[in-house]
PDB file of N, CA and C in Angstrom:
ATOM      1  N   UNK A   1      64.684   1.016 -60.901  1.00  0.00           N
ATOM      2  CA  UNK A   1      65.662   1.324 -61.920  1.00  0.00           C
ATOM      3  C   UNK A   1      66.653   2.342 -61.389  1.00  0.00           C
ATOM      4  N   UNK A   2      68.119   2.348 -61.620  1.00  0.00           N
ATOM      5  CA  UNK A   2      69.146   3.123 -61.382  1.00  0.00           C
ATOM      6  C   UNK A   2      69.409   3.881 -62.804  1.00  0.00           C
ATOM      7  N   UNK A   3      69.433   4.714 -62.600  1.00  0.00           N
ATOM      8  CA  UNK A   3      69.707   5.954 -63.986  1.00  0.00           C
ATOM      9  C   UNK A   3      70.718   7.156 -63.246  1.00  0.00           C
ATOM     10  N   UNK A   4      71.727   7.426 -63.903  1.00  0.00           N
ATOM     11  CA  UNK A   4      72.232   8.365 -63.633  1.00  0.00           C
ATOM     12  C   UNK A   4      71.520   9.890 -63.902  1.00  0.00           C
ATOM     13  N   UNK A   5      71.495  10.543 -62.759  1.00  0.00           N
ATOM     14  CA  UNK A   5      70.609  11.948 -63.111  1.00  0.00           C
ATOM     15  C   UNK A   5      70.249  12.509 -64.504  1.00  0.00           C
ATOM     16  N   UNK A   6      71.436  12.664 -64.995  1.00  0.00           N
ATOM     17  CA  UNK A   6      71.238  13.494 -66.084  1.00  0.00           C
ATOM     18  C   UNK A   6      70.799  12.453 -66.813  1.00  0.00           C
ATOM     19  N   UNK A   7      70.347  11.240 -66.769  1.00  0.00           N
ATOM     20  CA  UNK A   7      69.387  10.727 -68.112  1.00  0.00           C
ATOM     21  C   UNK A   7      68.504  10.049 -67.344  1.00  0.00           C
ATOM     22  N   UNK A   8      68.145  10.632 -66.442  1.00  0.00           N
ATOM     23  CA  UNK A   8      66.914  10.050 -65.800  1.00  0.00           C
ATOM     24  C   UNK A   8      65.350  10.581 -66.517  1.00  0.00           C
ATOM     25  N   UNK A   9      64.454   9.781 -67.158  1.00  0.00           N
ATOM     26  CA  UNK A   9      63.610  10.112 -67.246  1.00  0.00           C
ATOM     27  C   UNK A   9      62.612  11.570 -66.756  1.00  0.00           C
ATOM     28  N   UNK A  10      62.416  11.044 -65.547  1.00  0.00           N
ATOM     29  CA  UNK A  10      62.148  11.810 -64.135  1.00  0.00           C
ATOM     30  C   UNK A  10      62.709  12.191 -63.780  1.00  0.00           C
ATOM     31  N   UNK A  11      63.558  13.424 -63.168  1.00  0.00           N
ATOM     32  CA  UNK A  11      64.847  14.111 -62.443  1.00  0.00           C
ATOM     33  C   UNK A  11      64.093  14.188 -60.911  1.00  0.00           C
ATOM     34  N   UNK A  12      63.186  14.615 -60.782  1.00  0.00           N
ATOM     35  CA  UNK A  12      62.782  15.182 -59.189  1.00  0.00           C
ATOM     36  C   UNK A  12      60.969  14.731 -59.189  1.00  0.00           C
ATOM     37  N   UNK A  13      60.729  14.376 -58.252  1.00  0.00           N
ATOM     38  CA  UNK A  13      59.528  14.369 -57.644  1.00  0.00           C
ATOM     39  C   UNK A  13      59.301  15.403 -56.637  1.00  0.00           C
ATOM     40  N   UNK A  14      58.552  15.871 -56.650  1.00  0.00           N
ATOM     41  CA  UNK A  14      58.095  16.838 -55.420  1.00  0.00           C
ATOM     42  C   UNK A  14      56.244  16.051 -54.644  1.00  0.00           C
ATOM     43  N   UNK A  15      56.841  16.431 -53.655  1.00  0.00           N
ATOM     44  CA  UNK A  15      56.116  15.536 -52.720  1.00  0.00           C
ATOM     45  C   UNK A  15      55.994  16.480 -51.402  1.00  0.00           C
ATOM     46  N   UNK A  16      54.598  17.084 -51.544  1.00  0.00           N
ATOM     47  CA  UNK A  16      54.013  17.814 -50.234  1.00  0.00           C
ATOM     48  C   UNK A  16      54.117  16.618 -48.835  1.00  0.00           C
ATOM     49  N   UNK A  17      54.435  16.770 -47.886  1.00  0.00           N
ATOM     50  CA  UNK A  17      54.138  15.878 -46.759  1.00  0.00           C
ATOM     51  C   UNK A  17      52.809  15.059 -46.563  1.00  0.00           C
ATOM     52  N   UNK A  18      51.776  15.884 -46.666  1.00  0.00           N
ATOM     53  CA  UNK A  18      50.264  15.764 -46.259  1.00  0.00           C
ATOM     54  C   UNK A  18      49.678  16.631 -47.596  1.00  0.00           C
ATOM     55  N   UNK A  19      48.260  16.026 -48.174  1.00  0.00           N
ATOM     56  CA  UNK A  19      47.666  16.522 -49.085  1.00  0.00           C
ATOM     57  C   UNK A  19      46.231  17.530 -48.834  1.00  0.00           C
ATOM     58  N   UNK A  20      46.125  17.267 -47.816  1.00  0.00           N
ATOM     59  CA  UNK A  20      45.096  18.040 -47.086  1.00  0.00           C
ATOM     60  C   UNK A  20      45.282  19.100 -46.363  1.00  0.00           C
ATOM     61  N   UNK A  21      46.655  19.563 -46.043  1.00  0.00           N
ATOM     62  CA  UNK A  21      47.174  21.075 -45.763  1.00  0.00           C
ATOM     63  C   UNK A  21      47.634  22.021 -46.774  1.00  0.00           C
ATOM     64  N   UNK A  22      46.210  22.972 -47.134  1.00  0.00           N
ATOM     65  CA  UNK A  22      46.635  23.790 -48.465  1.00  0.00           C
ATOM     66  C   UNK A  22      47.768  24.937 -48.337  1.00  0.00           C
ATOM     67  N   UNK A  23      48.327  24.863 -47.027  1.00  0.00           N
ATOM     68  CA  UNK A  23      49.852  25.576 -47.035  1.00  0.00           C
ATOM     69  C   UNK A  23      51.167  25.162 -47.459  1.00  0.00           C
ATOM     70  N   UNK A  24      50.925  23.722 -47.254  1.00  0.00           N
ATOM     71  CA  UNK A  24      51.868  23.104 -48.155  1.00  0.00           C
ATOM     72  C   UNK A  24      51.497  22.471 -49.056  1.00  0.00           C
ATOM     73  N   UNK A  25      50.680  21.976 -49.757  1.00  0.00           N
ATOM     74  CA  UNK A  25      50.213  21.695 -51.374  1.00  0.00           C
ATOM     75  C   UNK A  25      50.881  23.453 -52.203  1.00  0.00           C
ATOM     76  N   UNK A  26      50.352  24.527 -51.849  1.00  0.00           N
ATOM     77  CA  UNK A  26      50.620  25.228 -52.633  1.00  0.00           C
ATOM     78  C   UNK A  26      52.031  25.297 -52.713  1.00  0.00           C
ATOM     79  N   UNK A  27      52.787  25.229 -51.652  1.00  0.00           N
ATOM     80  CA  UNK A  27      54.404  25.875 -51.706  1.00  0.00           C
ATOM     81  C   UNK A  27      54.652  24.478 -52.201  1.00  0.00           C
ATOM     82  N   UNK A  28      54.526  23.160 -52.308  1.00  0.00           N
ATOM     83  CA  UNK A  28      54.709  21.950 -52.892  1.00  0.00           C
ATOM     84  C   UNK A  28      54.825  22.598 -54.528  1.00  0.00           C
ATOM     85  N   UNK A  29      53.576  22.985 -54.689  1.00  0.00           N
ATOM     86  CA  UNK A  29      52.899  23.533 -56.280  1.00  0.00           C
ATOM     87  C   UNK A  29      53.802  24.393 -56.660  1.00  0.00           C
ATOM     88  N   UNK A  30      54.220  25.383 -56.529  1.00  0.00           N
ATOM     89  CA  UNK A  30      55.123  26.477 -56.400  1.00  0.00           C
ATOM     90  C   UNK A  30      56.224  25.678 -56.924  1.00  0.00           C
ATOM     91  N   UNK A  31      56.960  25.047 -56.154  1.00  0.00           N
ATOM     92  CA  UNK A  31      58.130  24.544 -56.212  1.00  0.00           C
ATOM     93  C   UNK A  31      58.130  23.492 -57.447  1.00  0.00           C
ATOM     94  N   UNK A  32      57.041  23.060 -58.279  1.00  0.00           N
ATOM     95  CA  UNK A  32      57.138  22.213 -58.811  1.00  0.00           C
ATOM     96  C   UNK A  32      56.888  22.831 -60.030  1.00  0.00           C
ATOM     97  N   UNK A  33      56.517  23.812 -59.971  1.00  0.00           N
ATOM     98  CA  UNK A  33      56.156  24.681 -61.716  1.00  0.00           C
ATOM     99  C   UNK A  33      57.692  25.557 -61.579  1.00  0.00           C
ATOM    100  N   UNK A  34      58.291  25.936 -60.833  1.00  0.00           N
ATOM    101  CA  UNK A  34      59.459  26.145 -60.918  1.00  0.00           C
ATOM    102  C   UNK A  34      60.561  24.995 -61.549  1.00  0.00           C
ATOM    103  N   UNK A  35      60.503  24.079 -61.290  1.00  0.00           N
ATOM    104  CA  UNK A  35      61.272  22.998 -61.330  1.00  0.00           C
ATOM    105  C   UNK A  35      61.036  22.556 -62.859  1.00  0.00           C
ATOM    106  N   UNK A  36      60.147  22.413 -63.276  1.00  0.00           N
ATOM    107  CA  UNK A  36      59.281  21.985 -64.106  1.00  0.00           C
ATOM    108  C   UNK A  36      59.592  22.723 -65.423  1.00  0.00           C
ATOM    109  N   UNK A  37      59.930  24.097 -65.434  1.00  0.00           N
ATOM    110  CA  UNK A  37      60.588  24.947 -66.019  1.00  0.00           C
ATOM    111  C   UNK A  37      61.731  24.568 -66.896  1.00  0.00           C
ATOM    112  N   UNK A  38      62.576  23.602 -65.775  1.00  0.00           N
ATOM    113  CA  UNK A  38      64.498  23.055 -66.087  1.00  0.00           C
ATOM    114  C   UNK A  38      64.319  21.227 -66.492  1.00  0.00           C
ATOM    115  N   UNK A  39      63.377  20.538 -65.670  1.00  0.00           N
ATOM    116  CA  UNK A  39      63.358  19.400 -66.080  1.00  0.00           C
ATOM    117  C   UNK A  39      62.201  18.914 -66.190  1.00  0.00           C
ATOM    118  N   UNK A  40      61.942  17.662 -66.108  1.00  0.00           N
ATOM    119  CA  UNK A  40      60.731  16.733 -66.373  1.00  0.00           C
ATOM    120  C   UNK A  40      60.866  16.422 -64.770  1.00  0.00           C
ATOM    121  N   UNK A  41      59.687  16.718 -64.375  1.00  0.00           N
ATOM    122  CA  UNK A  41      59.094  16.505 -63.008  1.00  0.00           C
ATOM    123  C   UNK A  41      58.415  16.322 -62.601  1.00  0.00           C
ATOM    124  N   UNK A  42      57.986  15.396 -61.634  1.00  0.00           N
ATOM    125  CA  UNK A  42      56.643  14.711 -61.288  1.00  0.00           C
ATOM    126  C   UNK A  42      56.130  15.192 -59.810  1.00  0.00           C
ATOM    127  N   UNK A  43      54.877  15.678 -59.697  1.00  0.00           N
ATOM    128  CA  UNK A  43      54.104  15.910 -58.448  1.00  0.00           C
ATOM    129  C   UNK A  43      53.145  15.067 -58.117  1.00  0.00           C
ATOM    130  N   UNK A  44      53.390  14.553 -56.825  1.00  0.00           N
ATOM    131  CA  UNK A  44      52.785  13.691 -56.034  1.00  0.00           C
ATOM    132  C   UNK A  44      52.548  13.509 -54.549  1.00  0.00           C
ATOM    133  N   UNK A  45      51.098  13.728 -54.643  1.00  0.00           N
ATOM    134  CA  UNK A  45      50.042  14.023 -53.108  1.00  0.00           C
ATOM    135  C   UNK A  45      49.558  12.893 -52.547  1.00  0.00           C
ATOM    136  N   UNK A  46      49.641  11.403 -53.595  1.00  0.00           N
ATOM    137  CA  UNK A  46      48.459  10.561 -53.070  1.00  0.00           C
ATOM    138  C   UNK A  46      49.129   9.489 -52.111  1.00  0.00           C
ATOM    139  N   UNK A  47      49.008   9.212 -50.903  1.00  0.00           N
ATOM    140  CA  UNK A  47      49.109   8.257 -50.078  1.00  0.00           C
ATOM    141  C   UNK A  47      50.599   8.658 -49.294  1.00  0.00           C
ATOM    142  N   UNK A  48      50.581   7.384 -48.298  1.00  0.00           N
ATOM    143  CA  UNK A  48      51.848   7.717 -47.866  1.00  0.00           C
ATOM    144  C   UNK A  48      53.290   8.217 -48.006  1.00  0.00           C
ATOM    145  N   UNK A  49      54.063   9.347 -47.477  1.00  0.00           N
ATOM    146  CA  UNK A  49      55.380   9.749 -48.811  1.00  0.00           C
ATOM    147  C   UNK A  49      56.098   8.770 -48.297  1.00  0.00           C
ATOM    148  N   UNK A  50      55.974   7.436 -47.661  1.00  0.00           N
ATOM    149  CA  UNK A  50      56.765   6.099 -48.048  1.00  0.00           C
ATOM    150  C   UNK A  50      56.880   5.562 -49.210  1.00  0.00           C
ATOM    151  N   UNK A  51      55.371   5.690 -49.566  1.00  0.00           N
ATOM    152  CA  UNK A  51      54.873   4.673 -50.857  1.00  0.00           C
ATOM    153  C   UNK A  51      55.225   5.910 -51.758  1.00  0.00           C
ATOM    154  N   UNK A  52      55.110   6.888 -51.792  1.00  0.00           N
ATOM    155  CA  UNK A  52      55.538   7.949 -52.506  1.00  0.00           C
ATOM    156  C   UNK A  52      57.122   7.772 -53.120  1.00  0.00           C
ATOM    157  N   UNK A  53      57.980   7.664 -52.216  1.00  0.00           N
ATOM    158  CA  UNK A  53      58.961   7.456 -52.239  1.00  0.00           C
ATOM    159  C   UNK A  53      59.164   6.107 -52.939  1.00  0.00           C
ATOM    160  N   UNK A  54      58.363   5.049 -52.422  1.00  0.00           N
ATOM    161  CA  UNK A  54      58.918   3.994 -53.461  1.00  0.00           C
ATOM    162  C   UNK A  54      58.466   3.742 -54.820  1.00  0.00           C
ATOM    163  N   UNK A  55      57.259   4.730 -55.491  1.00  0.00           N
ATOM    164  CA  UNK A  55      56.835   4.290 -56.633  1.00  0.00           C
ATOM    165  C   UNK A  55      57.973   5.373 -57.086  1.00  0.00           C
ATOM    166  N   UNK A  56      58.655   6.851 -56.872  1.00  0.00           N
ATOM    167  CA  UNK A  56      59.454   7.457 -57.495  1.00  0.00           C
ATOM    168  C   UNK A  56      61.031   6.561 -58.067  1.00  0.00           C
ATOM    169  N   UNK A  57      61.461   6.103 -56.618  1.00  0.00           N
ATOM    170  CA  UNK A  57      62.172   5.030 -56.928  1.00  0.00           C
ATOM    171  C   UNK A  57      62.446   4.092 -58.132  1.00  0.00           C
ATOM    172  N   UNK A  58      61.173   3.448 -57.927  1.00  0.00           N
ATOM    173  CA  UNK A  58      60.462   2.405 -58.980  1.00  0.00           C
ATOM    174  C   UNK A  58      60.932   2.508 -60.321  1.00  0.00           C
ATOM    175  N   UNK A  59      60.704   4.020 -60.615  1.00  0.00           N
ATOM    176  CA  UNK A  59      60.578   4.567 -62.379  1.00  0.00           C
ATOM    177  C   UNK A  59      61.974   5.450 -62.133  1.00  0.00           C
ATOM    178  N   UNK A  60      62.833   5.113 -61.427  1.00  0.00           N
ATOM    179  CA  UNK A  60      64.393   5.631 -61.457  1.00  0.00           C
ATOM    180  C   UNK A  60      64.344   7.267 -61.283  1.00  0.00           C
ATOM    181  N   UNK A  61      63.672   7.616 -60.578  1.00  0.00           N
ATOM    182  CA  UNK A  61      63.549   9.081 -60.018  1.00  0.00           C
ATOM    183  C   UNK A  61      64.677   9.228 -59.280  1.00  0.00           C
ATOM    184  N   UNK A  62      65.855  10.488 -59.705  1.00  0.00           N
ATOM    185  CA  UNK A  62      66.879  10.215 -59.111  1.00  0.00           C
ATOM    186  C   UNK A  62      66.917  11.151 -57.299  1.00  0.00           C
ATOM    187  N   UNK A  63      66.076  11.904 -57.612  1.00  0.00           N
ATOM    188  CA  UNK A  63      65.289  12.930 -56.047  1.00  0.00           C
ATOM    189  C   UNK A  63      63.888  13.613 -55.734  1.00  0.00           C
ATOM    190  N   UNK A  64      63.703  13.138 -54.852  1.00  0.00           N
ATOM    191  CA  UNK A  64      62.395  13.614 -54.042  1.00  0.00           C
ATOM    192  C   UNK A  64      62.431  14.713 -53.150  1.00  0.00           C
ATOM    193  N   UNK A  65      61.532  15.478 -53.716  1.00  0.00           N
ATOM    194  CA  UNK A  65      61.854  17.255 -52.538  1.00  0.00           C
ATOM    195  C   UNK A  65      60.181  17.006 -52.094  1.00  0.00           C
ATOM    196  N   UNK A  66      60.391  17.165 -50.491  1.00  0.00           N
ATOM    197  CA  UNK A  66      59.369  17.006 -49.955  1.00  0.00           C
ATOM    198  C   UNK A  66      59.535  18.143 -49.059  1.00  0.00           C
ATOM    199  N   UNK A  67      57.887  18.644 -49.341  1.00  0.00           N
ATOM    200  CA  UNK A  67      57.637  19.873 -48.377  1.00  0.00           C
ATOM    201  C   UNK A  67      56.691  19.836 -47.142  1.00  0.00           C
ATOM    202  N   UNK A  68      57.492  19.717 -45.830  1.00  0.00           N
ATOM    203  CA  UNK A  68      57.088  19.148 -44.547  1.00  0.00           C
ATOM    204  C   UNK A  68      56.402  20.604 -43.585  1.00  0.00           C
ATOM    205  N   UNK A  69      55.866  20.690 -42.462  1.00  0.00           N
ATOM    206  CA  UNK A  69      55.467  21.243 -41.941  1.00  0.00           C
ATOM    207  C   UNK A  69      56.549  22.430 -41.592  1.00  0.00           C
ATOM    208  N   UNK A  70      57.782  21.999 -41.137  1.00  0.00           N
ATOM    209  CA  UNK A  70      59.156  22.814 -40.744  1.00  0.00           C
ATOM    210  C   UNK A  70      59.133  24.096 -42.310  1.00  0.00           C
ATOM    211  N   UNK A  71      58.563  23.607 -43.401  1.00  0.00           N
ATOM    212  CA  UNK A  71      59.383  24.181 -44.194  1.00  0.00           C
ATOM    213  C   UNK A  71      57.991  25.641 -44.194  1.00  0.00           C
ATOM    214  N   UNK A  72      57.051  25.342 -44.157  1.00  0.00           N
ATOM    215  CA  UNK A  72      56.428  26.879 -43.500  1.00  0.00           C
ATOM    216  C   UNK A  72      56.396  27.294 -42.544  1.00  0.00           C
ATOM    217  N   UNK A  73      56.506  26.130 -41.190  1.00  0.00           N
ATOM    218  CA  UNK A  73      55.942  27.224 -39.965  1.00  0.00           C
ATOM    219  C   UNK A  73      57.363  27.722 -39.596  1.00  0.00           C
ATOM    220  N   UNK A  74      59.098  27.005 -39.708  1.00  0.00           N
ATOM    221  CA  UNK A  74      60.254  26.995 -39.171  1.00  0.00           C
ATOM    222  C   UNK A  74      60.683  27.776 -40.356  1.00  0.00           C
ATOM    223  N   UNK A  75      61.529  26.810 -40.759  1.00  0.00           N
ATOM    224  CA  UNK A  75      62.889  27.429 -41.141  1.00  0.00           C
ATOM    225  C   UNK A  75      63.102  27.213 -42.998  1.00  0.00           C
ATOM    226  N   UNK A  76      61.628  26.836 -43.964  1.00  0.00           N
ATOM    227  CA  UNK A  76      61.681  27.337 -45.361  1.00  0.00           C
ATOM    228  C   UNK A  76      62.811  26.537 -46.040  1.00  0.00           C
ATOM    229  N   UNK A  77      62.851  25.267 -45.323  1.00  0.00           N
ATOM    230  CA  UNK A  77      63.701  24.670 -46.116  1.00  0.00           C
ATOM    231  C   UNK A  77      62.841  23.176 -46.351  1.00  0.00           C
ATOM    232  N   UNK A  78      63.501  22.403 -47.640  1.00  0.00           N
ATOM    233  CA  UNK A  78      62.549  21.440 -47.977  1.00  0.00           C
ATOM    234  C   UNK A  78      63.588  20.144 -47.486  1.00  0.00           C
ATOM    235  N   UNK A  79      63.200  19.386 -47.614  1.00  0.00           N
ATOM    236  CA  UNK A  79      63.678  17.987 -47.346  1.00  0.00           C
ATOM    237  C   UNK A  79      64.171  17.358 -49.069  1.00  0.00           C
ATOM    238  N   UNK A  80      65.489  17.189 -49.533  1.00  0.00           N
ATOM    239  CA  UNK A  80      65.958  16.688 -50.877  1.00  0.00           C
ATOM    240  C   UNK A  80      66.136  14.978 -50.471  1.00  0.00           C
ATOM    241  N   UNK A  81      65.782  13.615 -51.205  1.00  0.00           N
ATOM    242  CA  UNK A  81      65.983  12.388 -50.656  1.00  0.00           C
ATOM    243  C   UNK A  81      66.600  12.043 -51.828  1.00  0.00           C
ATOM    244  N   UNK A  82      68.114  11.618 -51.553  1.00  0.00           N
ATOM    245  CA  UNK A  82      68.606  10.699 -52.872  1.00  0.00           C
ATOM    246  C   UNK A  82      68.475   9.273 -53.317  1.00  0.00           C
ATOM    247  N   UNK A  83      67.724   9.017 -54.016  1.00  0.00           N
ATOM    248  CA  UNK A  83      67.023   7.862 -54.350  1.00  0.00           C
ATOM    249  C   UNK A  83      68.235   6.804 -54.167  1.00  0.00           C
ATOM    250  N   UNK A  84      69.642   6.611 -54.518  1.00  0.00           N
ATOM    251  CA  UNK A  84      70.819   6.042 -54.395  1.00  0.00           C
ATOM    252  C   UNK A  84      70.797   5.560 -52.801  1.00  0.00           C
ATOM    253  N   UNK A  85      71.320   6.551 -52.197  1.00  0.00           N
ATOM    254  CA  UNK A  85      72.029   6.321 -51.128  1.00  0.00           C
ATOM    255  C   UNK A  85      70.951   6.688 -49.475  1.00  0.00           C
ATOM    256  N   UNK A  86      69.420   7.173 -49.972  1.00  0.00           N
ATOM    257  CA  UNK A  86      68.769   7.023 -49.374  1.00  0.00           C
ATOM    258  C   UNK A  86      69.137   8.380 -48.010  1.00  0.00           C
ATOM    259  N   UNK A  87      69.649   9.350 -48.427  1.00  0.00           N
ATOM    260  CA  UNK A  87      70.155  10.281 -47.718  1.00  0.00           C
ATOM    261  C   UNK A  87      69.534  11.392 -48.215  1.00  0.00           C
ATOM    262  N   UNK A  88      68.864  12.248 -46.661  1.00  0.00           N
ATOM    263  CA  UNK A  88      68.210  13.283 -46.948  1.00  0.00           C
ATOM    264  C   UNK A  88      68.703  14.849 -46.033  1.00  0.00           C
ATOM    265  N   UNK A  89      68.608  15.468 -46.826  1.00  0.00           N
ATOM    266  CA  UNK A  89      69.286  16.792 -46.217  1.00  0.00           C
ATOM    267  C   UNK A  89      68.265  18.067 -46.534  1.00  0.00           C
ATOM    268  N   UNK A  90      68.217  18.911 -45.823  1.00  0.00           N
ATOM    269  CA  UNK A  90      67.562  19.836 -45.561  1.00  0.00           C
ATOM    270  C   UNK A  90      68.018  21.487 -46.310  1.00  0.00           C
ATOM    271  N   UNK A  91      67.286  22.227 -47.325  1.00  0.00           N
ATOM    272  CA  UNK A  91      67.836  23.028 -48.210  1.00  0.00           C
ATOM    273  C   UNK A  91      67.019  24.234 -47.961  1.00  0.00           C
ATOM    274  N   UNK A  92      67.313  25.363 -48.393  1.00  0.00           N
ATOM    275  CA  UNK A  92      66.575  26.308 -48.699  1.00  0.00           C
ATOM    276  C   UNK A  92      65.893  26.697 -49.594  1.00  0.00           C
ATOM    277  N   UNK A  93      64.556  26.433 -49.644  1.00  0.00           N
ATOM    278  CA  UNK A  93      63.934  26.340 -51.336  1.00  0.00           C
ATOM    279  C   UNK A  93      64.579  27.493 -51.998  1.00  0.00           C
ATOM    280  N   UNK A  94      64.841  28.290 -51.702  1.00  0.00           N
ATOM    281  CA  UNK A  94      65.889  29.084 -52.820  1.00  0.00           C
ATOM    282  C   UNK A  94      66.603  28.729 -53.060  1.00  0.00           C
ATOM    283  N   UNK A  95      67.542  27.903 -52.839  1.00  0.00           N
ATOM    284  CA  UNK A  95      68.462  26.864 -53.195  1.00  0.00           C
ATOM    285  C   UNK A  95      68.461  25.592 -53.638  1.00  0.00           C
ATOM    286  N   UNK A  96      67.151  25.328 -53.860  1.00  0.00           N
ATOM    287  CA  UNK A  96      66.994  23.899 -54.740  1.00  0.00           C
ATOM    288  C   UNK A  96      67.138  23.994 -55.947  1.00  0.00           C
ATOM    289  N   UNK A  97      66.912  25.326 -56.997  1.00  0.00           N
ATOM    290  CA  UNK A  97      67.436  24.835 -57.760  1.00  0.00           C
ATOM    291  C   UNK A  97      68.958  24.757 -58.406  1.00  0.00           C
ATOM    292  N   UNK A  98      69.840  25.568 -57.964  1.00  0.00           N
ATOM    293  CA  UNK A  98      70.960  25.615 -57.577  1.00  0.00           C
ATOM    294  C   UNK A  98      72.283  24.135 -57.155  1.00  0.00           C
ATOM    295  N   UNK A  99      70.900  23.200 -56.226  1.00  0.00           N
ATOM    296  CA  UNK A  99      71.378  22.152 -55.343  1.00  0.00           C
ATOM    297  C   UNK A  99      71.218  21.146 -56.265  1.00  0.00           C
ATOM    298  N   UNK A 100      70.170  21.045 -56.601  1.00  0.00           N
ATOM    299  CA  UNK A 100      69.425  20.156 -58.166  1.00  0.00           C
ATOM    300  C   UNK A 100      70.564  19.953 -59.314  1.00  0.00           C
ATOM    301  N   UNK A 101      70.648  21.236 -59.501  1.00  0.00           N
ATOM    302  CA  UNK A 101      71.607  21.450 -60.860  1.00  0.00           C
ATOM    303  C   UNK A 101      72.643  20.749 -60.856  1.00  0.00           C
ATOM    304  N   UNK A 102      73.583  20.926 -59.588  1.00  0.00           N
ATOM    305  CA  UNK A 102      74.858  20.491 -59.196  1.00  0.00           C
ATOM    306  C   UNK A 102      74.693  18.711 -59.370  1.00  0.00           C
ATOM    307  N   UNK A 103      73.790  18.156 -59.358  1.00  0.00           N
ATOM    308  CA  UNK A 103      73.719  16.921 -59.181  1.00  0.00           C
ATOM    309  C   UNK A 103      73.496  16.321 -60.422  1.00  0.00           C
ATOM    310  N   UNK A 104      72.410  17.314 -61.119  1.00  0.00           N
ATOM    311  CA  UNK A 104      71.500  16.425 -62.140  1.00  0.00           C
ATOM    312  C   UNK A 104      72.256  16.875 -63.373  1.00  0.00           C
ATOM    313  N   UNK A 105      73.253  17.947 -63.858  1.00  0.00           N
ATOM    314  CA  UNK A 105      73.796  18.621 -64.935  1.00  0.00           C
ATOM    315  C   UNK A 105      74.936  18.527 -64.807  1.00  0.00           C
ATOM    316  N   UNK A 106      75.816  18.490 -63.931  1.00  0.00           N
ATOM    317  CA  UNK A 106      77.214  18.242 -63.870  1.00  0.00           C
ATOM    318  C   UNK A 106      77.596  16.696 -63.856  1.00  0.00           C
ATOM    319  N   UNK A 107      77.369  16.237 -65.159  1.00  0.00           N
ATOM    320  CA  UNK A 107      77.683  15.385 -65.783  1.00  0.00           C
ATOM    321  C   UNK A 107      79.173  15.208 -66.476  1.00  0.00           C
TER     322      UNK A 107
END
């Protein structure tokens, strides 16, 4: 399903890389009770973040923030995927929600 952000059911999925590294499940977790705060948001650990990616898709999830290894041991930024155009860019979790907003509220 295609939904424009702001009436997307789902606004964001957050999606740890791996479910078995409790350094990123928590900062995954973190980021998603933050989020969770502003919209309706879905967290998801189970199986590949391919298939991850395509069941968000599926139910017109308009972005996926996935938290990869880079974003604790490097440089603290998450991976944003636009369900549209399939383009992913690299943020500063202090700036997701900021980056979010611009997309999903400026309607």
């Amino acid at each position: 399903m295609k939904f424009h952000p702001s009436i997307a059911p789902v606004k964001v999925s957050v999606l740890p890389l791996v479910k078995n590294k409790p350094e990123l499940v928590g900062v995954a977790r973190e980021l998603y009770e933050t989020l969770r705060k502003r919209w309706n948001v879905e967290f998801d650990a189970a199986g590949t973040v391919g298939k991850r990616y395509r069941r968000a898709d599926e139910i017109g999830t308009p972005f996926c923030v996935t938290v990869d290894f880079d974003t604790i041991e490097k440089d603290g930024c998450v991976t944003i995927r636009d369900r549209d155009t399939t383009e992913q860019r690299r943020v500063k979790i202090e700036d997701v929600v900021e980056t979010l907003s611009r997309e999903i509220d400026d309607f």
